[in-house]
Protein backbone atom coordinates (compact mmCIF):
# COMPACT_ATOMS: atom_id res chain seq x y z
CA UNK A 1 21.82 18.39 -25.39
CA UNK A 2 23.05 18.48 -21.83
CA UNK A 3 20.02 16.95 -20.25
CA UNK A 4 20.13 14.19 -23.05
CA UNK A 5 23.38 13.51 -21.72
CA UNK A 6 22.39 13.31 -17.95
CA UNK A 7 19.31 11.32 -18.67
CA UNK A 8 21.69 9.22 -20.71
CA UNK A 9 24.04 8.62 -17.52
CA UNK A 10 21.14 8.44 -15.64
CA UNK A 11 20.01 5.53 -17.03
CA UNK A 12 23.31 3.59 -16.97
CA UNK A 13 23.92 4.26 -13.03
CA UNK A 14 20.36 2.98 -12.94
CA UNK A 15 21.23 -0.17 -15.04
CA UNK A 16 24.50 -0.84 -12.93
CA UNK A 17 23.17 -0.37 -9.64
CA UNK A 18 20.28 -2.95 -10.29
CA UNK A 19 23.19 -5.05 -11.71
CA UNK A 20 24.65 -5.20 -8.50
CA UNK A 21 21.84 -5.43 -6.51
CA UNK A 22 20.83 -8.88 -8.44
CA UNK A 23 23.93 -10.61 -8.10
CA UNK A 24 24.85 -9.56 -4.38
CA UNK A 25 24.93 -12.29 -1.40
CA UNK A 26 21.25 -11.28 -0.50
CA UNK A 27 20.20 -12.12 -4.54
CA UNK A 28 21.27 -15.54 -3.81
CA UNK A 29 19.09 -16.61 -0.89
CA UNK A 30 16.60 -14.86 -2.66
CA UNK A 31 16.68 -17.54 -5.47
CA UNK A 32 19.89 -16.16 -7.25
CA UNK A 33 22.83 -18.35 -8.40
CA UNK A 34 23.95 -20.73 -5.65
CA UNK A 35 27.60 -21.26 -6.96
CA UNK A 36 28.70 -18.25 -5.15
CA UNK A 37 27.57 -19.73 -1.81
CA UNK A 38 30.64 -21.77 0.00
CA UNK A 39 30.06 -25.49 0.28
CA UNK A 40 30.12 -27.02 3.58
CA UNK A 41 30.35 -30.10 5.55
CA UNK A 42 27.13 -29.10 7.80
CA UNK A 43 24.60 -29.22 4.54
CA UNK A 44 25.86 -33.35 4.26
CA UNK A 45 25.53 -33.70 8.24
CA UNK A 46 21.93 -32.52 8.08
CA UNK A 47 20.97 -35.19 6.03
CA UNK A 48 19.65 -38.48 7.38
CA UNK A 49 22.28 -41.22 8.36
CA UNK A 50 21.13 -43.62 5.73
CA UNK A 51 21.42 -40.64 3.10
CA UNK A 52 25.04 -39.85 4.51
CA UNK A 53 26.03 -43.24 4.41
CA UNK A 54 24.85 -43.38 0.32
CA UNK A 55 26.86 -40.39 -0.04
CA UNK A 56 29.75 -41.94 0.86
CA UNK A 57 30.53 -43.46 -2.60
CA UNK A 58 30.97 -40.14 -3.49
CA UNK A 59 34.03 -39.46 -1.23
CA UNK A 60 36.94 -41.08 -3.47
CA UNK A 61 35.83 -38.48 -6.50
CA UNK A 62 35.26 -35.91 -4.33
CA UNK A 63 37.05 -35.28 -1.32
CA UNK A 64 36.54 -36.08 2.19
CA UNK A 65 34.96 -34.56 3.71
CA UNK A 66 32.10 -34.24 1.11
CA UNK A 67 30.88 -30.55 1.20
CA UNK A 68 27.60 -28.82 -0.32
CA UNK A 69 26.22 -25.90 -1.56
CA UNK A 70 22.99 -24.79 0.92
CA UNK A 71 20.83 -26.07 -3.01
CA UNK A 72 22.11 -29.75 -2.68
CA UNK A 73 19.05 -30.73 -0.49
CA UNK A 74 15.81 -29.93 -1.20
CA UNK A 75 12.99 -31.42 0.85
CA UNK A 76 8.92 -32.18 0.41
CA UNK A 77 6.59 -33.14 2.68
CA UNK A 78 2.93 -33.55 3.35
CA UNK A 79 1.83 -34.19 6.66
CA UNK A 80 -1.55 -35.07 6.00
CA UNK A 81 -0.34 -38.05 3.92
CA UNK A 82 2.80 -39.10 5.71
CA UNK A 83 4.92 -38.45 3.01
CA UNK A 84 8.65 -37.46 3.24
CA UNK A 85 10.85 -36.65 -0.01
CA UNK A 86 14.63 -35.30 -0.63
CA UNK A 87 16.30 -34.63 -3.37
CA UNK A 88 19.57 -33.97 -4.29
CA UNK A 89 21.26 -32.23 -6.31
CA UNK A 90 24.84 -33.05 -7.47
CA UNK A 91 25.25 -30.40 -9.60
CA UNK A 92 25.65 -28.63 -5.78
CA UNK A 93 28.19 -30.95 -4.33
CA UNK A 94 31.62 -29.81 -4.34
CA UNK A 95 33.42 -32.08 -6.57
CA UNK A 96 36.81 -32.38 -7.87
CA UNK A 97 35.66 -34.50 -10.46
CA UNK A 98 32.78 -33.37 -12.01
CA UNK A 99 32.81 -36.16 -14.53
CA UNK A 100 31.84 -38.50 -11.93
CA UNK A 101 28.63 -36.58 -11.57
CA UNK A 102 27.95 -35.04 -14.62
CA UNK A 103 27.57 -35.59 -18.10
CA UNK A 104 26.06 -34.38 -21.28
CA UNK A 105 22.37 -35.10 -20.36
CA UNK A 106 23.08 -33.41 -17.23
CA UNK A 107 24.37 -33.81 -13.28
CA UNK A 108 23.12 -36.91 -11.12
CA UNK A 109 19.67 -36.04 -9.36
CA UNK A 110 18.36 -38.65 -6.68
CA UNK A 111 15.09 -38.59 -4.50
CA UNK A 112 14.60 -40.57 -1.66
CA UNK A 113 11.74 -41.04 -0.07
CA UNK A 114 10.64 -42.11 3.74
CA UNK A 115 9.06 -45.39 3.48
CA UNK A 116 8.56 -47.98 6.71
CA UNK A 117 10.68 -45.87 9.13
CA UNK A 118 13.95 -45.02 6.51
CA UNK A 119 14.86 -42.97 3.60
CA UNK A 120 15.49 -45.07 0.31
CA UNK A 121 16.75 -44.51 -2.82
CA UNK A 122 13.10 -43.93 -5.55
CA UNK A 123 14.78 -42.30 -8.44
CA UNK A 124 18.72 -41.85 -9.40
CA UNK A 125 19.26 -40.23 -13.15
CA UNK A 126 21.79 -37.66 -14.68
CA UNK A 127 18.95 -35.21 -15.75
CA UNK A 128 19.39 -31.13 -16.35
CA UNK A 129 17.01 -30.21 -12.89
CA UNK A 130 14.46 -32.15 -10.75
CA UNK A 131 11.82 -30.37 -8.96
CA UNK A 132 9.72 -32.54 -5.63
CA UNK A 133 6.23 -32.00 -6.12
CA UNK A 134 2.63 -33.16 -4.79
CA UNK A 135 -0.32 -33.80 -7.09
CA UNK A 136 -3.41 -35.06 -5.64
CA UNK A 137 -1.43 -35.62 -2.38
CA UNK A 138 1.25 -37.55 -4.54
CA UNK A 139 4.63 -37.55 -4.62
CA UNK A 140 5.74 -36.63 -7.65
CA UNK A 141 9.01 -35.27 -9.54
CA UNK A 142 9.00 -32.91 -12.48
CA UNK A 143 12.47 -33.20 -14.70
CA UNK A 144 12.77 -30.25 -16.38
CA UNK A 145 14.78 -29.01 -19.39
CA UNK A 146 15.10 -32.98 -20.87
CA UNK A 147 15.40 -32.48 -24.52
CA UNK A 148 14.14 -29.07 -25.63
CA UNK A 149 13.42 -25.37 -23.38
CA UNK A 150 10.80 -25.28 -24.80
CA UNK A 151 9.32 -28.66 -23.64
CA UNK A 152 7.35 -29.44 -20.43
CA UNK A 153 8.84 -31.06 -17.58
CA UNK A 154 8.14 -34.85 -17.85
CA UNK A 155 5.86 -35.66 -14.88
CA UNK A 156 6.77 -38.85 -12.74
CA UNK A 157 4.31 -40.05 -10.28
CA UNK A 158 5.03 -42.52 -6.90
CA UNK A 159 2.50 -45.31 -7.12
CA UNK A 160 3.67 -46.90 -4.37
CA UNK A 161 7.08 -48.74 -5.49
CA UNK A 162 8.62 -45.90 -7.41
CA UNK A 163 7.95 -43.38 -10.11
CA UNK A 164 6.34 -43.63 -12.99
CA UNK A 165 5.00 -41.48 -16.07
CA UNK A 166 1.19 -41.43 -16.17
């Protein structure tokens, strides 16, 4: 009975230490939740002027400075085709109105891509998640989680003037 009782406890301590080793500050870079990461006014600054200057919009919802989680840009590229892709990811900007960002399909998601010297705006949509992708050497954006879980991500493709579905 006694060893059921330390194996029991055992188990437990086991349980609650890997509980804290998932959600601790090295979890988080290591893919974990990024809410618990402090937004800051250097992950806007690292974007490219022309982005920054899009953002601005943003600044009479949100607060100036605008801030960001280290998740609001991600970035694809592919050297041996010349292409250059971010997306962003509102659902990471700090926001004191999350209205103006969000809404029941899900947070505002652009991509910009580098086209004749400059970043412009290819896709803008309040979607659950996007993820930048290459297929065949082609830009392309998977938007996950649309309708149903248990769905695959719809697949848009650049052909040259934007994204499209195949």
């Amino acid at each position: 009975m006694k060893l059921y009782f330390v194996l029991q406890n055992a188990t437990i301590s086991t349980v609650l230490t890997l509980t804290m080793i998932w959600f601790s500050p090295h979890a988080a870079a290591r893919g974990g939740a990024s809410h618990t990461e402090v937004a800051s006014t250097r992950h806007i600054g690292e974007l490219p002027p022309e982005i920054r200057n899009a953002l601005g919009r943003w600044q009479s919802s949100c607060g100036t400075p605008l801030k960001a989680r280290p998740l609001f840009a991600h970035y694809l590229g592919d050297s041996a085709v010349g292409y250059r892709l971010i997306a962003l990811h509102f659902h990471e900007l700090d926001c004191a109105n999350r209205a103006a960002l969000c809404s029941n399909q899900g947070c505002l998601h652009q991509v910009y891509i580098y086209t004749d010297g400059a970043y412009r705006l290819a896709f803008s949509a309040n979607v659950p998640d996007v993820t930048l992708t290459l297929v065949d050497h082609t830009p392309a954006i998977e938007i996950d989680g649309e309708t149903f879980s248990w769905q695959r991500p719809r697949l848009l493709r650049w052909n040259g003037r934007g994204f499209v579905e195949n």
